[in-house]
Structures are given as C-alpha cells and as structure tokens.
Protein backbone atom coordinates (compact mmCIF):
# COMPACT_ATOMS: atom_id res chain seq x y z
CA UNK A 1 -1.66 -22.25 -0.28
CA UNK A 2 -2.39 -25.74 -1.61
CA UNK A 3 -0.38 -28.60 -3.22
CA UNK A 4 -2.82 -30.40 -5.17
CA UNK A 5 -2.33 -33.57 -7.08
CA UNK A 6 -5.05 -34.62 -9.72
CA UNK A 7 -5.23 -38.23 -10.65
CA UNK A 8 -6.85 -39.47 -13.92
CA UNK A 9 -10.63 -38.89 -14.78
CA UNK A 10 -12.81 -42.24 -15.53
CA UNK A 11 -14.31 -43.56 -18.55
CA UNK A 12 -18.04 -43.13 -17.88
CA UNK A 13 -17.56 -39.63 -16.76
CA UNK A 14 -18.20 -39.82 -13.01
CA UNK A 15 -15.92 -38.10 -10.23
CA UNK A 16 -14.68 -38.49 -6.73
CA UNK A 17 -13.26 -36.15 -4.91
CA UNK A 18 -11.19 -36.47 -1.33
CA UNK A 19 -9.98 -32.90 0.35
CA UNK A 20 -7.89 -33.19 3.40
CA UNK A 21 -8.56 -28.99 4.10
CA UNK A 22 -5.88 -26.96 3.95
CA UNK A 23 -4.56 -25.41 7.89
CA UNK A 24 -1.76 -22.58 6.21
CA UNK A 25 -1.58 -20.31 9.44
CA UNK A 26 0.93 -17.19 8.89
CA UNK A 27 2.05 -15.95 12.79
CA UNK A 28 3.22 -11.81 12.97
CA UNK A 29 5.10 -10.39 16.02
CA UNK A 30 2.09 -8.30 16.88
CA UNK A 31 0.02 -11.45 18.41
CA UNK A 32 2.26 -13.23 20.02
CA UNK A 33 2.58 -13.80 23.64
CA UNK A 34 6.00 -15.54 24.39
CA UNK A 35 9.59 -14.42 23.24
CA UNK A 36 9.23 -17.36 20.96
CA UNK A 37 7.13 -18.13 18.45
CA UNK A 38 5.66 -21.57 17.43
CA UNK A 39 3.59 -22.78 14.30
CA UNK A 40 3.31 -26.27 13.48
CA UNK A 41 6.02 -27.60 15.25
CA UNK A 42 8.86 -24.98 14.76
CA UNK A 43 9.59 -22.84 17.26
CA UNK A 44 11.16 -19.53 16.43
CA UNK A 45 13.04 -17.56 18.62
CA UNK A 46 13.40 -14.63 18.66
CA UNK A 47 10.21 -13.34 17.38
CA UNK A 48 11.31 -10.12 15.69
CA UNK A 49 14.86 -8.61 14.57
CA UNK A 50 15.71 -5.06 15.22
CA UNK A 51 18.72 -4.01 13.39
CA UNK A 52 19.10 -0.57 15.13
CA UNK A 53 22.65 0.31 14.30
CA UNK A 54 24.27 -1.17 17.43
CA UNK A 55 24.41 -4.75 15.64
CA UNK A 56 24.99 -5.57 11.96
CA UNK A 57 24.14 -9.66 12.63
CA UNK A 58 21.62 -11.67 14.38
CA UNK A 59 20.34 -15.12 14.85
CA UNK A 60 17.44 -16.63 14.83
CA UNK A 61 17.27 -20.18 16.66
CA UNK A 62 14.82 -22.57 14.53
CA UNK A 63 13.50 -25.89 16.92
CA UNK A 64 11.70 -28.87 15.78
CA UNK A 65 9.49 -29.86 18.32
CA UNK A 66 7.85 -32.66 16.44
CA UNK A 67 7.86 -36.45 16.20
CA UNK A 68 9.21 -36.08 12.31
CA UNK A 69 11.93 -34.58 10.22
CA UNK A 70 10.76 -31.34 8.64
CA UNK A 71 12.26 -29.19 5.79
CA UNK A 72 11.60 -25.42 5.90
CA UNK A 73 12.52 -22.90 2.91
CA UNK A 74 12.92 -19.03 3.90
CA UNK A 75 12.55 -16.25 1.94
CA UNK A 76 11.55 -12.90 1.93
CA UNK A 77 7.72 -11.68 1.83
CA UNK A 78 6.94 -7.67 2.09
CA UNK A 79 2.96 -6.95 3.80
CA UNK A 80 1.07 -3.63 4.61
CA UNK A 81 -0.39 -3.44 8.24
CA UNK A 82 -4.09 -2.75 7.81
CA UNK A 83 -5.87 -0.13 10.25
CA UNK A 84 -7.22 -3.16 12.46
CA UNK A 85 -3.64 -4.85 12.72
CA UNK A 86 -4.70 -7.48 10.04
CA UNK A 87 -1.52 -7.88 7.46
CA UNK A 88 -1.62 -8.35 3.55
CA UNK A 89 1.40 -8.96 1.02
CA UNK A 90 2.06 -6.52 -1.48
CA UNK A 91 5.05 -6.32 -3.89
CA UNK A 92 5.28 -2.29 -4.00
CA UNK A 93 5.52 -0.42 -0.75
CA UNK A 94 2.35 1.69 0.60
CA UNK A 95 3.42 5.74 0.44
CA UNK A 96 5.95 6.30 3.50
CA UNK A 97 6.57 2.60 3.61
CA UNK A 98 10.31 1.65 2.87
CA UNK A 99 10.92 -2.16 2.57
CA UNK A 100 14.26 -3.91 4.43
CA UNK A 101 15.07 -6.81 1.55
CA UNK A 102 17.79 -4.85 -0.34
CA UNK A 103 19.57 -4.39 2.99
CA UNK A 104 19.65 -7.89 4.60
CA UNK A 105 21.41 -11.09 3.63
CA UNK A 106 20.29 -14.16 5.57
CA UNK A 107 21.47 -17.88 5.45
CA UNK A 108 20.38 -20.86 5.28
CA UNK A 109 18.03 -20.71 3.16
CA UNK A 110 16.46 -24.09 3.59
CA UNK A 111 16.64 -25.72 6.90
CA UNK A 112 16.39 -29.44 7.66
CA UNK A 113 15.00 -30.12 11.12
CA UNK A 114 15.33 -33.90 12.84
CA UNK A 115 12.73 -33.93 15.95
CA UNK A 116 14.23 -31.89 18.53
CA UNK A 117 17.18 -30.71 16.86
CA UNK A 118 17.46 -26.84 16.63
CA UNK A 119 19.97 -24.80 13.87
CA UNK A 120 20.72 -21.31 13.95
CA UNK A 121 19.81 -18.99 10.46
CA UNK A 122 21.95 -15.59 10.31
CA UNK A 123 20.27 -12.51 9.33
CA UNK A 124 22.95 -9.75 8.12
CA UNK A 125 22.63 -6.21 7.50
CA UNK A 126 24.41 -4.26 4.97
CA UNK A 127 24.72 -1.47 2.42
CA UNK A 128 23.16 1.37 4.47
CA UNK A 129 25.87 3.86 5.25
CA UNK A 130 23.47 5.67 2.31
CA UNK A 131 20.08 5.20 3.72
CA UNK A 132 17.73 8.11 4.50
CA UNK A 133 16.97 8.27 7.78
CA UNK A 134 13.72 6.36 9.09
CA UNK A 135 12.58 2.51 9.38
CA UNK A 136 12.59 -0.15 6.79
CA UNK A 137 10.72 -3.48 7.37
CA UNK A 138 10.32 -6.87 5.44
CA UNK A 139 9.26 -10.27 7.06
CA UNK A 140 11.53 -13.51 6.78
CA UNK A 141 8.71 -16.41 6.50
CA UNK A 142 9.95 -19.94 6.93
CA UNK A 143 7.74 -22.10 4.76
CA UNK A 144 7.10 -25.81 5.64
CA UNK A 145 7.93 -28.00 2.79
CA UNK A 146 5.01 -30.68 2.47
CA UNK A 147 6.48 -34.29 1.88
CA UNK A 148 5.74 -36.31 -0.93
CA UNK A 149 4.45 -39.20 -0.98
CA UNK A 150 6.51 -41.93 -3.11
CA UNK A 151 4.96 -44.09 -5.46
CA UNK A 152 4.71 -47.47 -3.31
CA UNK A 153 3.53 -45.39 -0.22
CA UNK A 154 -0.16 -44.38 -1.82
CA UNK A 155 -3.37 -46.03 -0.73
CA UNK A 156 -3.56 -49.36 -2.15
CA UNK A 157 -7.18 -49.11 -1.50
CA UNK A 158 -8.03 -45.54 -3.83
CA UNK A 159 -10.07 -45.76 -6.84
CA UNK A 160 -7.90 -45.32 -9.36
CA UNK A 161 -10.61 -44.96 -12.04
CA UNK A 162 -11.64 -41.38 -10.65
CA UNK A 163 -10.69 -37.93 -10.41
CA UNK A 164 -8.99 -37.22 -7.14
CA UNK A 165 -7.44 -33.99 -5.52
CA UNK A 166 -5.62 -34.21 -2.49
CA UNK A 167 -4.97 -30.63 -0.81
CA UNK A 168 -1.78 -31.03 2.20
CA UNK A 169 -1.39 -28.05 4.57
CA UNK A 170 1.39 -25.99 4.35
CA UNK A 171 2.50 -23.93 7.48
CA UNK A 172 3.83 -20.93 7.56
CA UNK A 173 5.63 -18.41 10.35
CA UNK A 174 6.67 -14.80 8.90
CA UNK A 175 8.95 -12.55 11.13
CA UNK A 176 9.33 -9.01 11.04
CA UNK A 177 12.84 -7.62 10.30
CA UNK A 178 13.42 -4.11 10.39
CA UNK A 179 15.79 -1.70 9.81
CA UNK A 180 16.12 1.77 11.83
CA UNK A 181 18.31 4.51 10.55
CA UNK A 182 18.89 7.32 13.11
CA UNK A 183 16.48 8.54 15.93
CA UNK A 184 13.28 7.89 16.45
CA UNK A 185 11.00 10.85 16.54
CA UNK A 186 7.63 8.57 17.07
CA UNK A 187 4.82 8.99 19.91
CA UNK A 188 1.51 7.04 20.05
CA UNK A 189 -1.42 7.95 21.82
CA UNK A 190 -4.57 5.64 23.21
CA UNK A 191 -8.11 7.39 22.35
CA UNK A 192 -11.77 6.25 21.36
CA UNK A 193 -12.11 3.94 24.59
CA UNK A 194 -15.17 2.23 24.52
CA UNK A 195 -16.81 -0.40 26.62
CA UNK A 196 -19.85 -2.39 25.01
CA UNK A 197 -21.73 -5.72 26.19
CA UNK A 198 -21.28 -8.58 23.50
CA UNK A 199 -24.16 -11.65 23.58
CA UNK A 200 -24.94 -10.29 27.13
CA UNK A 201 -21.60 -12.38 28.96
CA UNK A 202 -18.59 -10.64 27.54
CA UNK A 203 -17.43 -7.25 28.24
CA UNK A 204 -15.02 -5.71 24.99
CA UNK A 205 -13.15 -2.91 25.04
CA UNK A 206 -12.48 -1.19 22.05
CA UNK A 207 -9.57 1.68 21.77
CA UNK A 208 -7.45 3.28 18.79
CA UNK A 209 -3.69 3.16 18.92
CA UNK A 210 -2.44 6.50 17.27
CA UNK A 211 1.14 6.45 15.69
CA UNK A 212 3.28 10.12 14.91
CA UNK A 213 6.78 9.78 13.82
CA UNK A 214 9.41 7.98 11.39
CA UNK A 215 9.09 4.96 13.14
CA UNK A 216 6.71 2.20 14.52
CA UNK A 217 6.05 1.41 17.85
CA UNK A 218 5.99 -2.35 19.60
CA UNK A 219 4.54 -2.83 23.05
CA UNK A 220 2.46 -4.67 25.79
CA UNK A 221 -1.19 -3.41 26.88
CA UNK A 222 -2.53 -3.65 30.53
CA UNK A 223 -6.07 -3.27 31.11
CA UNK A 224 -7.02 -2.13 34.77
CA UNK A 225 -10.42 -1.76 36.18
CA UNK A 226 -10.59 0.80 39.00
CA UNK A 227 -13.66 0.54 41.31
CA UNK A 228 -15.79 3.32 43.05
CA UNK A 229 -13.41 2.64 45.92
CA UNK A 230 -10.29 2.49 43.97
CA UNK A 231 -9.47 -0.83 44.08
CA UNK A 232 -7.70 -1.97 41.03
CA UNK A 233 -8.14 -5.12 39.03
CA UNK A 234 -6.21 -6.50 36.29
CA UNK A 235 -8.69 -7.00 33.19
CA UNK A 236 -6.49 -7.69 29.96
CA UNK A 237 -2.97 -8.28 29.32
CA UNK A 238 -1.99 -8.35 25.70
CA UNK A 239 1.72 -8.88 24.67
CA UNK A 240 3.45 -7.65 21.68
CA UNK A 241 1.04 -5.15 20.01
CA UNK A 242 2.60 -3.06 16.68
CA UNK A 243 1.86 -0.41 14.98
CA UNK A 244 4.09 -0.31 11.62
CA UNK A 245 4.71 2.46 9.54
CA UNK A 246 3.67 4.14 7.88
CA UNK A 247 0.52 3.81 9.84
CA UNK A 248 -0.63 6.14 11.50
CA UNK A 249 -4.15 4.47 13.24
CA UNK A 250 -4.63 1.05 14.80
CA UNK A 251 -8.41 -0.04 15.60
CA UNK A 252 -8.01 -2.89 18.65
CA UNK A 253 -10.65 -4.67 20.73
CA UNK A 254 -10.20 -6.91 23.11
CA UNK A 255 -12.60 -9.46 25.54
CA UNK A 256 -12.13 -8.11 29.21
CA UNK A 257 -11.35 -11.06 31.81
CA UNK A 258 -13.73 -10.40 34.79
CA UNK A 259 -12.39 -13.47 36.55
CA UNK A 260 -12.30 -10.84 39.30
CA UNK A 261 -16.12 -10.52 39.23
CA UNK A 262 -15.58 -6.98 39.06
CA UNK A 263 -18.72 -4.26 38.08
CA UNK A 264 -18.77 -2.88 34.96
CA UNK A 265 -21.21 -0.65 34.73
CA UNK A 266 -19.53 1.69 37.06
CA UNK A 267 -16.04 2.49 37.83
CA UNK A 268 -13.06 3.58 35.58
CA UNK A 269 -10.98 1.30 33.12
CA UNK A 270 -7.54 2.74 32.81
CA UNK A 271 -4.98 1.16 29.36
CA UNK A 272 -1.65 1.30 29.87
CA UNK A 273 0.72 0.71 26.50
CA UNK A 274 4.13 0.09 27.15
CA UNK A 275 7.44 -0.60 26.24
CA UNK A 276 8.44 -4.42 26.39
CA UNK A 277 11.33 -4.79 29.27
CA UNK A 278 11.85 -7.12 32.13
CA UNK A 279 13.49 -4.34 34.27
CA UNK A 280 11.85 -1.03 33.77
CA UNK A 281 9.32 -0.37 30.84
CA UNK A 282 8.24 2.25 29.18
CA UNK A 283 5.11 3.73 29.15
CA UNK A 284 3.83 4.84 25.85
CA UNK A 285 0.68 5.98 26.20
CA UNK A 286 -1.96 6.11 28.88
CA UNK A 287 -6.07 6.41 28.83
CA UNK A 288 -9.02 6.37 30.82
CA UNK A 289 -12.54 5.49 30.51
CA UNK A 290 -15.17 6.63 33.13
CA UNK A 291 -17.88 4.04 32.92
CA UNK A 292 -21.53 5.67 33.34
C-alpha cells in the first residue's frame, strides 16, 4: 500500500522525485514463533482466535511498544491459503471455503496506542445456531494509520518548483479468526520427504503436509536427525504451521540447523507434526526419510 502526496510540477518541465520505499509487511499465524505477534511496534496477543463453541467472546490484547503514539484501524480482510502456505485476498470464497465475517462482531474499531500503553479489542461471535457444520475463517488486520504531516512541519529546504512523491510505509498484522461448528473429522499426513544440498553449505528439507477433513489443522514441526548409531539430534523446530481449508496440500521446506555437526549423507531424518500444548501434545502426523 502507499500514501502518496504529489506536489506541483515546474515551469520548464523538469522533475524530481524523492521515494522513502514502502516496508507494508502483513504477519499470518502460520509463521510465527511466539504466542504473540509483533509488526512494527504492536504487539498482538493472542495470535489466532478459535471460536469452537465453548466461548462466544475473546480478547485480543493490542501493545505499543514504541517511542510514539500510534493509531491502528481494524477491519476485516478474507485470503485463500496457496499450496506453499503463501496467502492472497480474495472477496469470494475458494469452493469448500466458508468465510467467518457474517458471524463475528468486534470492537474497537480504531485503536489509539500511547508508547507502552496496551487496550483490549473484543471479538464476538454470533448468529450460528443455523450454521452447517464445518469451519469458517476470516482475518482481523489492524492497519497502521500513517501520520500526516501538518503544513508548518514540511522541509523548509524542498524544492517547491518540482514534482515530488513521497511514499510512507504502512504496517500491517492480519489474524486468523475462525469459526468451528461441530466435530472435527480432519487428519493430515507428512509425505514427499526430501533432502537436497543448496549452494553446497545448507542442507533443506522439503515435505508435503496433506489435509482430509472439514477442518484445518495448526501445529509445531520437529525435525530429528537419527545417526547410524541412533543418536538423535534436533535439526528444525518450526512453530505454528497451518493448513486452512479447504486445502487439502501444503508444499514446505525448510533450512536444517546442523549446529550439531551431524552427517547427512547417511542416517535417517524423522518429522514430527504436532499439536501445540505446553502439557501433552498431539502428534499429528509422523515421517521418515532414510538418507542414502
């Protein structure tokens, strides 16, 4: 997104133009690594709402952990999850894909932050004694208003003469809210592991993530490395993976960390995908690779 202002064009014809480039960053609860998430300065927590018929309200905690006073608007956006996890809005759902807007009432809807003060935006559900059963998902995104710059406050020093455009960043966090309406039937599977040297240093793994089911799955991958001996090694740890309905694929690849100094070229890798829990998690799904 840009906010561009255009000042007046010169006589003789000639132009100047000054770009401060444009940093909009959108953040989705499928690469984060923290139970809060943070953009800018705003933190976020939590990172995702579940409304899975025990609760009809939540809160989400906004925190300004800047030096200035920041205004954010929210609003509703609706995206598709592509097959390799990247996310793009739409304004009519994908086949199978039900959105959450109709259902949800949230407020504030614009929230002034001083720095380090926090506030607290409701998000409501309602109207769906009628809904079919299954999962419905929009995303909330909190939008950074840019500040203006009063008349007195511009550079005393710009050539007035020429044609100017000045583009301000405008930041952006979306998170998912979703919707489930009676049991979940889903399963996902781990298949198509595949190890492959990148620029001769780094080690990537490549896998599919495959989603059955009326709803989508959230989790936390592990990464082991089991030697000839069977000594395991911890080799990638990525938090908060999704896949969304109504996918039913997810391509992921991720850099291995051989901090361990550990042999690749022989060996097993083993992925574990699991359920996100302090206690006792889940496992999802579970693969191997034998290395040859």
């Amino acid at each position: 997104m840009f906010n561009s202002v255009i000042y007046n064009k010169s006589n003789n014809g000639k132009k100047s133009i000054s770009c401060l480039f444009l940093l909009a960053l959108s953040l989705f609860s499928l690469l984060n690594f923290s139970e809060a998430t943070a953009q800018g300065n705003l933190l976020i927590t939590p990172r995702r709402v579940v409304f899975d018929g025990t609760r009809r309200v939540m809160e989400l905690n906004l925190a300004n952990t800047g030096q200035d006073t920041s205004k954010y608007n929210v609003s509703i956006v609706q995206y598709r999850m592509t097959d390799d996890g990247a996310f793009e809005e739409i304004t009519e759902p994908d086949p199978g894909q039900n959105f959450a807007d109709k259902y949800i009432r949230f407020f504030p809807r614009t929230v002034t932050l001083a720095p380090n003060e926090s506030q607290v935006v409701k998000m409501q559900v309602t109207n769906t004694s009628g809904l079919a059963p299954g999962e419905y998902r929009s995303h909330v995104y909190f939008r950074a208003v840019p500040k203006e710059l009063a008349l007195g406050e511009e550079d005393p020093n710009r050539d007035t003469t020429a044609l100017s455009i000045r583009l301000v960043p405008i930041f952006g966090i979306t998170i998912p809210v979703i919707i489930r309406i009676g049991q979940s039937d889903t399963k996902v599977s781990v298949s198509d592991l595949k190890l492959e040297m990148i620029n001769d240093s780094t080690n990537r793994l490549s896998m599919v993530f495959n989603r059955t089911g009326n709803m989508s799955v959230y989790g936390d991958l592990r990464v082991t490395y089991i030697s000839p001996s069977g000594k395991e090694s911890t080799v990638g740890i990525v938090n908060g993976i999704a896949v969304y309905t109504p996918n039913s694929i997810r391509r992921f690849k991720l850099d291995l960390d051989n901090s361990a100094k550990v042999d690749f070229k022989t060996g097993k890798i083993r992925v574990t995908y699991s359920s996100q829990s302090d206690t006792r998690p889940e496992k999802y799904a579970e693969a191997e690779l034998t290395i040859k």
